[in-house]
Protein backbone atom coordinates (compact mmCIF):
# COMPACT_ATOMS: atom_id res chain seq x y z
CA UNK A 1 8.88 5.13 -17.14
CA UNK A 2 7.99 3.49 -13.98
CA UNK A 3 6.80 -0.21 -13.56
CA UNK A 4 4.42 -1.39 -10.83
CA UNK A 5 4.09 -4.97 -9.43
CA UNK A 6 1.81 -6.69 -7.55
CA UNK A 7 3.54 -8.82 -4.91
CA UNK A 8 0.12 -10.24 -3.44
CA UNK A 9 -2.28 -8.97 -0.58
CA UNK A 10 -1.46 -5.07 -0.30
CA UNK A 11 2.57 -5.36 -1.18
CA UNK A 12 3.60 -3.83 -4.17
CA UNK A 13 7.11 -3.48 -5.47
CA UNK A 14 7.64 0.01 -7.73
CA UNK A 15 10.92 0.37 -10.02
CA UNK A 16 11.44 3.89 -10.78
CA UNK A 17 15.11 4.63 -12.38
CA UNK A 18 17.23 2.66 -10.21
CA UNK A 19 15.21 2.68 -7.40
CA UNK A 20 13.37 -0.19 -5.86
CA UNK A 21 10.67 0.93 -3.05
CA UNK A 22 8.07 -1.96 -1.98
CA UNK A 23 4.76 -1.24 0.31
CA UNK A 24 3.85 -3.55 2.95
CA UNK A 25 5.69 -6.38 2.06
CA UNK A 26 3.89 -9.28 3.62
CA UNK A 27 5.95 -12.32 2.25
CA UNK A 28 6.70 -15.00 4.43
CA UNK A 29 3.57 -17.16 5.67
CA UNK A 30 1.55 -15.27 3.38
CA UNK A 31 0.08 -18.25 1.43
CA UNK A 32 -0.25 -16.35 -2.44
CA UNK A 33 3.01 -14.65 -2.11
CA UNK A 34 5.37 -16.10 -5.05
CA UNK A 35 8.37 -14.84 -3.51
CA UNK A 36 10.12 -14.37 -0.34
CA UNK A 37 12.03 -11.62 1.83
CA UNK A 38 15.04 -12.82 0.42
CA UNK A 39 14.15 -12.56 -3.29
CA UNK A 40 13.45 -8.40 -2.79
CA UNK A 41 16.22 -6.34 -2.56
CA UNK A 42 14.49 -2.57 -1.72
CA UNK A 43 15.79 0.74 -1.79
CA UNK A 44 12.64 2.06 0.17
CA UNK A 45 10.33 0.26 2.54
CA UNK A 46 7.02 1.85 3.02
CA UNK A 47 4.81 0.68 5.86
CA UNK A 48 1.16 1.43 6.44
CA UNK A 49 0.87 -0.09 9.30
CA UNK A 50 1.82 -2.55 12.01
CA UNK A 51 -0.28 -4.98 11.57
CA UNK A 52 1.54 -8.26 10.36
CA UNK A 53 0.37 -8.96 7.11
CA UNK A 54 1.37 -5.57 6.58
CA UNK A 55 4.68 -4.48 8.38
CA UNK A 56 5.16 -8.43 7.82
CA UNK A 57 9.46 -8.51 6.57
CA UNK A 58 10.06 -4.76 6.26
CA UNK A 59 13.20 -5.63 8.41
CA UNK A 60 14.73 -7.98 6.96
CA UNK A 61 14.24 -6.62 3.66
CA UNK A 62 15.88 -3.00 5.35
CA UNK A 63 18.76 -4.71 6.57
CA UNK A 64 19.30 -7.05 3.85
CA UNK A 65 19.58 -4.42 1.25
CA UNK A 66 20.41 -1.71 3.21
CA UNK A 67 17.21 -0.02 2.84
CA UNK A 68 15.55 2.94 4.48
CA UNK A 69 12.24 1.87 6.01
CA UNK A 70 9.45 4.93 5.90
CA UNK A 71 6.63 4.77 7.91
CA UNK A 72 4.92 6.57 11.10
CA UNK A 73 7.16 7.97 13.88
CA UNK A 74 6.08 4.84 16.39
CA UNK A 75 6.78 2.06 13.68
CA UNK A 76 10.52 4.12 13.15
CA UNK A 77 11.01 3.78 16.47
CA UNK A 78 10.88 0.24 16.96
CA UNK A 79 12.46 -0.29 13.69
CA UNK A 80 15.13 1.50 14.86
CA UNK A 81 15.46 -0.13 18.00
CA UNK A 82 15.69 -3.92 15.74
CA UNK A 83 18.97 -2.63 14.07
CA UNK A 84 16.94 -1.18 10.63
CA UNK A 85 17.00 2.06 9.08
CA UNK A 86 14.06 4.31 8.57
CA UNK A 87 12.42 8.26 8.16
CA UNK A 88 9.46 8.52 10.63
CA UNK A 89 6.87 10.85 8.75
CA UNK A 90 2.84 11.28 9.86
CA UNK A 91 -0.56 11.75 8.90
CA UNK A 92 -0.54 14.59 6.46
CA UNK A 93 3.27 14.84 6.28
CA UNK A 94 4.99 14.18 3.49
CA UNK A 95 8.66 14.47 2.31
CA UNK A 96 10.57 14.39 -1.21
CA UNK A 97 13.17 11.37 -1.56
CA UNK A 98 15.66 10.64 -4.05
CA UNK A 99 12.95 8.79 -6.31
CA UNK A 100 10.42 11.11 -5.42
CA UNK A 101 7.60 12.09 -2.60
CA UNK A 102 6.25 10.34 0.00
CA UNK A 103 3.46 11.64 2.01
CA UNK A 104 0.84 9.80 4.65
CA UNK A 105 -2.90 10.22 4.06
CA UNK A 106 -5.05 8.80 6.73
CA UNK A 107 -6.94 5.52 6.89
CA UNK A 108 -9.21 4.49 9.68
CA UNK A 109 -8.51 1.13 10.87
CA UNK A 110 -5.93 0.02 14.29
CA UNK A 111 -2.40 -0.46 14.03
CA UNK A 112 -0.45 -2.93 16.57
CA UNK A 113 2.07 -4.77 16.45
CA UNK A 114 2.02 -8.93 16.64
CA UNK A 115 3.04 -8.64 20.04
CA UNK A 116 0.14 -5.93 20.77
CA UNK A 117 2.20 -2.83 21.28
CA UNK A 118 1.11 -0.25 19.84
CA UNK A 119 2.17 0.53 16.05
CA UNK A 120 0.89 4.49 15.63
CA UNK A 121 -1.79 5.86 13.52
CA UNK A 122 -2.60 3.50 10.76
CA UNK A 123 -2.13 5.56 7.31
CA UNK A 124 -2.79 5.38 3.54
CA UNK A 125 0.40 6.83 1.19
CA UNK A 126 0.44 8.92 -2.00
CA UNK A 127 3.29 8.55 -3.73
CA UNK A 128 4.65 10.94 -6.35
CA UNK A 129 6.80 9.48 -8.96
CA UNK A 130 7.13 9.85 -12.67
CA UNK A 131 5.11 12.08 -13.36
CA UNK A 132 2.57 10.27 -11.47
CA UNK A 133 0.45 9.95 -8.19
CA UNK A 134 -0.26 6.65 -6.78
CA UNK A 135 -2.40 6.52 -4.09
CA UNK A 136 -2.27 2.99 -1.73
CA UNK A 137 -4.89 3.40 0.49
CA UNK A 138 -3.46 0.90 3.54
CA UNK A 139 -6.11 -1.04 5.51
CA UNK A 140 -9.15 1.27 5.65
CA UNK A 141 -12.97 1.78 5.70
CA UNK A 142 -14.54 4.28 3.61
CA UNK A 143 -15.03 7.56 4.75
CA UNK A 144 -15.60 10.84 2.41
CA UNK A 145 -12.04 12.81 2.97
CA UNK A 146 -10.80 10.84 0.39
CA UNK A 147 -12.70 13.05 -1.77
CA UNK A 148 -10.13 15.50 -0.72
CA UNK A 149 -6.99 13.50 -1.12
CA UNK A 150 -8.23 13.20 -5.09
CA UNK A 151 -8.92 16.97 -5.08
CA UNK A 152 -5.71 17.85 -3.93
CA UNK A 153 -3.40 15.53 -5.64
CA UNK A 154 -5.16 14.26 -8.89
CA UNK A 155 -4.36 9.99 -8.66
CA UNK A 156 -2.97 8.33 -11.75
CA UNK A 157 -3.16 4.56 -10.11
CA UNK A 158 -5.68 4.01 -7.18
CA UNK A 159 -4.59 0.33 -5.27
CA UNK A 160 -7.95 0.07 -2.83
CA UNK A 161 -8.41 -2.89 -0.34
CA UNK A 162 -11.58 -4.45 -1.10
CA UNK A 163 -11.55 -7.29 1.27
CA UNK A 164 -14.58 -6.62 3.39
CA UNK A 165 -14.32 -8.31 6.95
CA UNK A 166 -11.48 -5.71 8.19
CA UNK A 167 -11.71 -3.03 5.31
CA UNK A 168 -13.71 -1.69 3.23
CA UNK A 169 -15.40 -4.27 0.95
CA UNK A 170 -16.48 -4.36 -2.63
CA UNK A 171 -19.38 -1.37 -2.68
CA UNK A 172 -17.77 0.83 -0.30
CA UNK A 173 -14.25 0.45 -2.41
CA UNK A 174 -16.24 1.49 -5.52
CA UNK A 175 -17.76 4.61 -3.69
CA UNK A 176 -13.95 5.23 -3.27
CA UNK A 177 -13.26 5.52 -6.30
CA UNK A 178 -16.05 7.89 -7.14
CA UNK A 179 -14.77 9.94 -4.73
CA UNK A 180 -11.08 10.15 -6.00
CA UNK A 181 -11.80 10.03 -9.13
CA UNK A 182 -8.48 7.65 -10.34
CA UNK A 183 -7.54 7.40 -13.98
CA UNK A 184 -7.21 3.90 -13.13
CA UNK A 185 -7.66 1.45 -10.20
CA UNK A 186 -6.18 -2.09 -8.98
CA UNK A 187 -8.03 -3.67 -6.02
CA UNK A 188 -6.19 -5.31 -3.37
CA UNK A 189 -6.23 -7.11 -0.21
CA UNK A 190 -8.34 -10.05 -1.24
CA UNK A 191 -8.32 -13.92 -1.20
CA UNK A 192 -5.30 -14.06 0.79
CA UNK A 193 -7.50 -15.47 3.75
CA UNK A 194 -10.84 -16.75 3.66
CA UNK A 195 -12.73 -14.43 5.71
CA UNK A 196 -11.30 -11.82 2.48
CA UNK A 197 -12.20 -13.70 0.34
CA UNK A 198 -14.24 -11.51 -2.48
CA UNK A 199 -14.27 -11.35 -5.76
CA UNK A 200 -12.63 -9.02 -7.71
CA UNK A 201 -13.88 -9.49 -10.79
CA UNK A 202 -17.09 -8.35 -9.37
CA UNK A 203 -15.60 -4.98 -7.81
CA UNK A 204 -13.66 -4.55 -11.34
CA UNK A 205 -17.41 -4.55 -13.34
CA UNK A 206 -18.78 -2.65 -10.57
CA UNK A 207 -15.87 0.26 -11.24
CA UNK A 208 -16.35 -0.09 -14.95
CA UNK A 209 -20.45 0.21 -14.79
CA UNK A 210 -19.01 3.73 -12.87
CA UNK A 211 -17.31 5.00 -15.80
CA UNK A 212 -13.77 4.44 -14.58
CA UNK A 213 -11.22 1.94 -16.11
CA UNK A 214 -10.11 -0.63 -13.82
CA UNK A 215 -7.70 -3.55 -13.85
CA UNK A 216 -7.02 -6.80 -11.89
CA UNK A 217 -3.78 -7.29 -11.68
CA UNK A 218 -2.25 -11.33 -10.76
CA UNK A 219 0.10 -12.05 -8.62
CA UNK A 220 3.23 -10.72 -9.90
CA UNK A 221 1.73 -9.58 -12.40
CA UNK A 222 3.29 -6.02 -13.44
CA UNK A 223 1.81 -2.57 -15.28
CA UNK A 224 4.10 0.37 -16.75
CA UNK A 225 3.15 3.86 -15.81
């Protein structure tokens, strides 16, 4: 039994056995996070992109806890060169970890980092864990492959940005899901700022007049799988 968190924005904090493995853990100056780096202790980092409210404390977290950062090859590299560990993978690649696999989907969006170098190819992540597939789509806009990342590895928990202004926003999330097909989906990145600032109980009815089940999840508020 696994137990998924929502942290705010698009971090997430997963406990699987004894392992801890967060996603994009924008923390500090986010203004709905409830915690801060130093509350999470993580086994595994996983990064999206570079973007800040998205890499945002991946490093501290890493070195804090000793943690292996896993991301794309580019954002390895400079985590490497700030003293933290990591695995680089890429878009398509995946590997198996001690809690389970890991692999990079793509997502079309930028990815730099705060001081505008350049931060790779942004990517979505499919996790495999438990028994389960969770698929965190990172900062994207729609487009109709992901028909073929539900095909391929059928998703358990779908966490979709719905944000509009930078991602996708509430109609083109719920196409989405009709094209991966999720036993059930959270939405995400939303309300943090105000140009994201949508409602999700709105995308939630929209997902449910679909046929799908859907759920909003609080901030750190948490779901067993």
């Amino acid at each position: 039994m696994g137990k998924l968190t929502y942290l705010s924005h698009s971090a997430w904090m997963i406990e699987s056995g004894k392992y801890k493995i967060v996603i994009d853990p924008f923390l500090e100056g986010n203004p709905k996070a409830s915690l801060k780096a130093s509350d999470v202790k993580a086994d595994y980092i996983i990064i999206t992109h570079a973007h800040g409210d998205h890499f945002g404390d991946a490093i501290p977290i890493a070195k804090a806890s000793g943690g292996t950062i896993i991301s794309n090859f580019e954002i390895i590299n400079y985590c490497n060169g700030q003293g933290a560990n990591g695995h680089p993978l890429h878009i398509g690649g995946g590997r198996d970890f001690p809690f389970g696999r890991v692999k990079l989907t793509p997502a079309w969006h930028g990815s730099s980092f705060p001081d505008g170098s350049y931060g790779g190819t942004p990517a979505g992540v499919v996790l495999s864990l438990e028994g389960k597939n969770i698929y965190h789509t990172g900062d994207t806009g729609l487009f109709s492959d992901m028909r073929l990342i539900g095909e391929m590895t059928p998703i358990d928990i779908f966490l979709v940005n719905i944000g509009d202004n930078f991602t996708m926003g509430i109609d083109d999330a719920v196409k989405a899901v009709e094209f991966v097909k999720p036993k059930l989906t959270i939405p995400m990145h939303y309300k943090t700022f105000d140009v994201i600032d949508v409602d999700p109980q709105e995308f939630a009815d929209k997902v449910k007049a679909k046929g799908f089940d859907v759920k909003v999840l609080g901030v750190g508020e948490s779901l067993e799988f």
